[in-house]
PDB file of N, CA and C in Angstrom:
ATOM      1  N   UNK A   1     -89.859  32.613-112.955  1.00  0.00           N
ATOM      2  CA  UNK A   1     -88.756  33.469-112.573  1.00  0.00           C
ATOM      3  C   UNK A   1     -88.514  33.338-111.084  1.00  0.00           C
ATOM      4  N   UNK A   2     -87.341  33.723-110.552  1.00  0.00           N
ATOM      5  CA  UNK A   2     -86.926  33.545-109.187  1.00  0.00           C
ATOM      6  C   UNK A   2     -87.167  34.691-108.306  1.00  0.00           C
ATOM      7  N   UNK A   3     -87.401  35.590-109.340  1.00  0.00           N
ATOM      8  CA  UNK A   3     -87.957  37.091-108.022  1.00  0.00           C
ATOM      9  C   UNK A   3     -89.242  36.880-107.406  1.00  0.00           C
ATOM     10  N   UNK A   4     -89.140  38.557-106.707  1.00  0.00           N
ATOM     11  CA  UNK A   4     -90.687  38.745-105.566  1.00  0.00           C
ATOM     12  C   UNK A   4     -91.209  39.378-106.287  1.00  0.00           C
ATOM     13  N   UNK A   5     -91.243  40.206-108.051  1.00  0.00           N
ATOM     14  CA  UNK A   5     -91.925  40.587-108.837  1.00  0.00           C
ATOM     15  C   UNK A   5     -92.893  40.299-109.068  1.00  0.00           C
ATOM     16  N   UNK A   6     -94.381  41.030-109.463  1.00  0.00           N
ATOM     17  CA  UNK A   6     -95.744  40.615-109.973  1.00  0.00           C
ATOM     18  C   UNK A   6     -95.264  41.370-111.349  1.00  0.00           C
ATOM     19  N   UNK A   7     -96.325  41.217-112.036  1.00  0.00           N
ATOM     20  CA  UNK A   7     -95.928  41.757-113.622  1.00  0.00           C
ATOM     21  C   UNK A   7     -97.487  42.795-113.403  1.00  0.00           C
ATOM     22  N   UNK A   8     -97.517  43.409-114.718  1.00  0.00           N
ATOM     23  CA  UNK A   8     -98.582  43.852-114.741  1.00  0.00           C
ATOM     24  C   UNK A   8    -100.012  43.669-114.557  1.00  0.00           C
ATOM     25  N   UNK A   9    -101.203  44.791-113.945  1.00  0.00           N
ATOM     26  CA  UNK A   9    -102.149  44.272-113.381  1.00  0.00           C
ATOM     27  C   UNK A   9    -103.185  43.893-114.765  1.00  0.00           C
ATOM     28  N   UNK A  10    -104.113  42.580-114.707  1.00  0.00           N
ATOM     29  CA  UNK A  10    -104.844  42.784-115.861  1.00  0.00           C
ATOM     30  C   UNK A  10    -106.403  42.278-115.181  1.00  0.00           C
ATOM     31  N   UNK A  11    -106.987  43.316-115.655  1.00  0.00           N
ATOM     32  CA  UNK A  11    -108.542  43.293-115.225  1.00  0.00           C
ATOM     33  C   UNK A  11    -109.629  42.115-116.242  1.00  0.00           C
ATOM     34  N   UNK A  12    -110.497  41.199-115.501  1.00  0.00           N
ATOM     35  CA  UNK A  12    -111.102  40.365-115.981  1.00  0.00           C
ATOM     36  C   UNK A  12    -112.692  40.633-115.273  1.00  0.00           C
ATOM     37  N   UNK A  13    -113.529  41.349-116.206  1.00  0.00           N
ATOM     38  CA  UNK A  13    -115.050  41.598-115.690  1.00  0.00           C
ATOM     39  C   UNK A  13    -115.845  40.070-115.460  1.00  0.00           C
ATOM     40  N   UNK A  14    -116.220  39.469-114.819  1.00  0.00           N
ATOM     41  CA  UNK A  14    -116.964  38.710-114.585  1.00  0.00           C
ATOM     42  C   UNK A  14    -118.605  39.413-114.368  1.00  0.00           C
ATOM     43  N   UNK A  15    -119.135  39.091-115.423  1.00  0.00           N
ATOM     44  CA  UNK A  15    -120.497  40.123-115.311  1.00  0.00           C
ATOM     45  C   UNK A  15    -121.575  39.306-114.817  1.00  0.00           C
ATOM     46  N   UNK A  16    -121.974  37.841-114.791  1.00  0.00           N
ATOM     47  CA  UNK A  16    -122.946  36.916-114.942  1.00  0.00           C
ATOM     48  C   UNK A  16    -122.876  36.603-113.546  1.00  0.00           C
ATOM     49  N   UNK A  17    -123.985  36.685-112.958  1.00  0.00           N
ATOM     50  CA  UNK A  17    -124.417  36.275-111.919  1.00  0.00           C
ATOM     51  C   UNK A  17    -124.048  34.694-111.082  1.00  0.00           C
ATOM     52  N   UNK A  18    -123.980  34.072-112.565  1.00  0.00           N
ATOM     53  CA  UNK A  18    -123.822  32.425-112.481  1.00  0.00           C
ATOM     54  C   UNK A  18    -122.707  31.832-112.588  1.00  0.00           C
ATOM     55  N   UNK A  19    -121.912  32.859-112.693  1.00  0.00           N
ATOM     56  CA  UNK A  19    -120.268  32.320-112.721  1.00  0.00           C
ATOM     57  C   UNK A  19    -119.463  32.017-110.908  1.00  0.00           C
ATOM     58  N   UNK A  20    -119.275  31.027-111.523  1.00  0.00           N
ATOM     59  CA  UNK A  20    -118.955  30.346-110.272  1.00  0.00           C
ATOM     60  C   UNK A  20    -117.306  29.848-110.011  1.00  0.00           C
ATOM     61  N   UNK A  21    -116.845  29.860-111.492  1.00  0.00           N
ATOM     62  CA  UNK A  21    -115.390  29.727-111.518  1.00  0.00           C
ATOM     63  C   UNK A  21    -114.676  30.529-112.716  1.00  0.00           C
ATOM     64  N   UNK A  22    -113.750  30.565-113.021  1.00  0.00           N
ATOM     65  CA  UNK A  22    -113.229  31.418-113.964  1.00  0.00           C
ATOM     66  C   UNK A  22    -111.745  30.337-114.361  1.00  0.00           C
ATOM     67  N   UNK A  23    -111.271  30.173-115.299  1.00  0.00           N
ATOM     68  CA  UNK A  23    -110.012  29.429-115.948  1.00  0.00           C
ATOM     69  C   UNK A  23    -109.493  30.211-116.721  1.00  0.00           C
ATOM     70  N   UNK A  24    -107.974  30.615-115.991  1.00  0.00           N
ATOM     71  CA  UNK A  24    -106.974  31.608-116.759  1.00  0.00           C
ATOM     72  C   UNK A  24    -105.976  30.475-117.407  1.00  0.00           C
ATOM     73  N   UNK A  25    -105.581  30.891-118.937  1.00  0.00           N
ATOM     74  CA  UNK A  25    -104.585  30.288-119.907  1.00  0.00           C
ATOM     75  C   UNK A  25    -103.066  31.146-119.685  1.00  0.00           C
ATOM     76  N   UNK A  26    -102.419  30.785-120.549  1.00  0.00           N
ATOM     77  CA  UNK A  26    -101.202  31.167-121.032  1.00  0.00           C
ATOM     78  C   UNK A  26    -100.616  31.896-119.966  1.00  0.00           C
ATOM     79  N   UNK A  27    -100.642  31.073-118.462  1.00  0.00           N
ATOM     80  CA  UNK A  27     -99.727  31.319-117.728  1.00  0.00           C
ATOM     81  C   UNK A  27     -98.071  30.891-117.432  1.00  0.00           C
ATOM     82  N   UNK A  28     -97.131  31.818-117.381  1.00  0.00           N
ATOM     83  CA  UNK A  28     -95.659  31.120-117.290  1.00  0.00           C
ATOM     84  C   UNK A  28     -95.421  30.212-116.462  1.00  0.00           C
ATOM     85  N   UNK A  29     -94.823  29.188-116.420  1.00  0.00           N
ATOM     86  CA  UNK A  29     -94.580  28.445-115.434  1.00  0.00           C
ATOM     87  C   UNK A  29     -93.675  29.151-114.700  1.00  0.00           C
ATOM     88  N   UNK A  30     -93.343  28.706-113.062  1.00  0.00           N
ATOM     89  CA  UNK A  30     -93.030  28.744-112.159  1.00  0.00           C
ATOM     90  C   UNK A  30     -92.410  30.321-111.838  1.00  0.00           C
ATOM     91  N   UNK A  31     -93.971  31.148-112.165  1.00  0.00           N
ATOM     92  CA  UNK A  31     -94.246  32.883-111.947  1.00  0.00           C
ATOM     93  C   UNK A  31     -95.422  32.554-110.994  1.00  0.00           C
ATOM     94  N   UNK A  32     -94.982  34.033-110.679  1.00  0.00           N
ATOM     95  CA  UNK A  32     -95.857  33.853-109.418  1.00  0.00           C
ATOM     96  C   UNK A  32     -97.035  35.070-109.844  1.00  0.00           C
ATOM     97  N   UNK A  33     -97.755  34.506-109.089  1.00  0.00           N
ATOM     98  CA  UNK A  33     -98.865  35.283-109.231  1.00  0.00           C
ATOM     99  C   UNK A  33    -100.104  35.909-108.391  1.00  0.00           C
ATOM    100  N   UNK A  34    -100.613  37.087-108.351  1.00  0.00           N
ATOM    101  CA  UNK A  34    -101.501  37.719-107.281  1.00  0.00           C
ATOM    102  C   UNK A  34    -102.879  37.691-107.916  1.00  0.00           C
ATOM    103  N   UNK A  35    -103.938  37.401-107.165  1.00  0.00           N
ATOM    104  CA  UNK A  35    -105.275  37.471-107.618  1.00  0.00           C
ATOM    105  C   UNK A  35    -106.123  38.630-106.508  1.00  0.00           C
ATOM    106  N   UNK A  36    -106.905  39.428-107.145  1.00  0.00           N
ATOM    107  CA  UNK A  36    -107.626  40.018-106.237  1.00  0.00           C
ATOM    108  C   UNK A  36    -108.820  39.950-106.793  1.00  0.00           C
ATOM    109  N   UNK A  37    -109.854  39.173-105.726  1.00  0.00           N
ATOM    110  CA  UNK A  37    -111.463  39.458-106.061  1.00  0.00           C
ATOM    111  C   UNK A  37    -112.168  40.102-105.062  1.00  0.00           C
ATOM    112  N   UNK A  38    -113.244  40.849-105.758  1.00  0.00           N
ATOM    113  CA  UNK A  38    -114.318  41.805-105.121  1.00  0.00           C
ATOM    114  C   UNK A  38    -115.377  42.079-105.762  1.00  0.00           C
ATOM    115  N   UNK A  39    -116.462  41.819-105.230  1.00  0.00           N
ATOM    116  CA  UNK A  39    -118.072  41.573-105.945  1.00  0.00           C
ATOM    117  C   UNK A  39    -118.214  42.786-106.305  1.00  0.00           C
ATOM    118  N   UNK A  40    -119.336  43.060-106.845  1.00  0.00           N
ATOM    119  CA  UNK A  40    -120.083  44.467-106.968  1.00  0.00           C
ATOM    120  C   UNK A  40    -121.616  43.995-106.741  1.00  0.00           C
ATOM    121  N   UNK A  41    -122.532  44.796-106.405  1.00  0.00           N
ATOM    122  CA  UNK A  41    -123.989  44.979-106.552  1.00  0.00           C
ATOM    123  C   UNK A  41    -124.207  46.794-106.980  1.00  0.00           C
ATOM    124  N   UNK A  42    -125.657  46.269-106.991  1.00  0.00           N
ATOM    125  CA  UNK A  42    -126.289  47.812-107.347  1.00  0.00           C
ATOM    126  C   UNK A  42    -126.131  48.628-106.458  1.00  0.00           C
ATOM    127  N   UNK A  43    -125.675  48.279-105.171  1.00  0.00           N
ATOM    128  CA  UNK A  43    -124.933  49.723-104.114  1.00  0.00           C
ATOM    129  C   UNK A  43    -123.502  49.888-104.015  1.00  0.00           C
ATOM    130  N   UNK A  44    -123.160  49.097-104.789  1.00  0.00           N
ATOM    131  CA  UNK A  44    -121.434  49.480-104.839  1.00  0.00           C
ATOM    132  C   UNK A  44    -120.870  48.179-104.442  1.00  0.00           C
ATOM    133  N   UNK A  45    -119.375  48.259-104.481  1.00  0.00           N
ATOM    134  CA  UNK A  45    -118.316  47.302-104.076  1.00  0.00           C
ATOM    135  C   UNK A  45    -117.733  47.007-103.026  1.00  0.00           C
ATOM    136  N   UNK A  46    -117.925  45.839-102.945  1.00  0.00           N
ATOM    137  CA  UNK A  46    -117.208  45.210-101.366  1.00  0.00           C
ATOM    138  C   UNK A  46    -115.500  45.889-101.429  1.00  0.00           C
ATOM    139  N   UNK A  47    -115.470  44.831-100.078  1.00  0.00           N
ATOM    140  CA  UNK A  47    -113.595  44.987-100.247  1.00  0.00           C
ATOM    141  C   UNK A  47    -113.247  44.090-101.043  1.00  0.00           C
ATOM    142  N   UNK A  48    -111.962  44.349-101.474  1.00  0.00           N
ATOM    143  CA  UNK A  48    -110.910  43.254-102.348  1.00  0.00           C
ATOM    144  C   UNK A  48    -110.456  42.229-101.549  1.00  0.00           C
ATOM    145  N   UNK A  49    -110.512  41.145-101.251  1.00  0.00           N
ATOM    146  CA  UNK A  49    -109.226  39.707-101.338  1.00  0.00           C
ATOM    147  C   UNK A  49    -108.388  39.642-101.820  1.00  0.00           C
ATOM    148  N   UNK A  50    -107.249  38.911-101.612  1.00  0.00           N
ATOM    149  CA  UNK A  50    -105.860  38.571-102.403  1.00  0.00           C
ATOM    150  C   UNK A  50    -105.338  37.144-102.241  1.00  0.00           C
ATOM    151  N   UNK A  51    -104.932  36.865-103.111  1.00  0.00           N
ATOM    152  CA  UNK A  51    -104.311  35.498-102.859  1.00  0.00           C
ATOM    153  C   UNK A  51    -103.185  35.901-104.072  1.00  0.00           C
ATOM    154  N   UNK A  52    -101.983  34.926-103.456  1.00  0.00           N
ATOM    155  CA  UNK A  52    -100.619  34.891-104.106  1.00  0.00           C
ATOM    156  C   UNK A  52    -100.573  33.783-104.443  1.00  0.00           C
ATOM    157  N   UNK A  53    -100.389  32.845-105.780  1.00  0.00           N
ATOM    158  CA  UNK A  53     -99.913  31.795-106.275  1.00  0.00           C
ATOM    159  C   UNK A  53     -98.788  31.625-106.734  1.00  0.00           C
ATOM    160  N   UNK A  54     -97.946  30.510-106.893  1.00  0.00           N
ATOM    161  CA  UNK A  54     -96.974  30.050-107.927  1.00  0.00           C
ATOM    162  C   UNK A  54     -97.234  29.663-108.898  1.00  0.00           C
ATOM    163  N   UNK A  55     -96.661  28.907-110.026  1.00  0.00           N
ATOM    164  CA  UNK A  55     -97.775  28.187-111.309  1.00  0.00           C
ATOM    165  C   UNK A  55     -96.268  27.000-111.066  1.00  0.00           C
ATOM    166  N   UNK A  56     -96.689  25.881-111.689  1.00  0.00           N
ATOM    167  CA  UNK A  56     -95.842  24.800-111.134  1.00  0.00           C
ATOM    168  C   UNK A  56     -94.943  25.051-112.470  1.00  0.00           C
ATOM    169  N   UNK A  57     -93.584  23.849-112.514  1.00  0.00           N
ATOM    170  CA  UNK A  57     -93.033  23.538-113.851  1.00  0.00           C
ATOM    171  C   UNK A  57     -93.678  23.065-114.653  1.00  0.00           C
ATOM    172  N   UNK A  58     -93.274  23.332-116.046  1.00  0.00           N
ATOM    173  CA  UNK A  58     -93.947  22.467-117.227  1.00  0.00           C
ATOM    174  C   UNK A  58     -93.593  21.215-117.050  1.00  0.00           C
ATOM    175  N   UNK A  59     -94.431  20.031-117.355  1.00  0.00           N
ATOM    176  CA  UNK A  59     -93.735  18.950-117.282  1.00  0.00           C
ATOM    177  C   UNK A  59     -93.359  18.242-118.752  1.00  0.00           C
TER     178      UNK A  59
END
């Protein structure tokens, strides 16, 4: 789509210590998109990060 719209937020628990990457599917092409990550430990949660992506055309 051509707007500055994000769509709805959707939460993904990463629980395993050993995860080192994560691979999201059934994204629209050329939507844009916001990511926010933030660890947790047994004393609580860092701050959040953000990053803004595009997703390219289908080819």
């Amino acid at each position: 789509n051509n707007t500055e719209e994000v769509g709805p937020l959707l939460t993904v628990n990463i629980t395993s210590p050993d995860t080192n990457k994560w691979q999201l599917s059934d994204l629209e092409p050329v939507s844009r998109y916001r990511f926010y990550l933030y660890y947790c430990t047994q004393k609580g949660c860092g701050p959040a990060t953000s990053e803004e992506y595009i997703t390219i055309p289908e080819a």
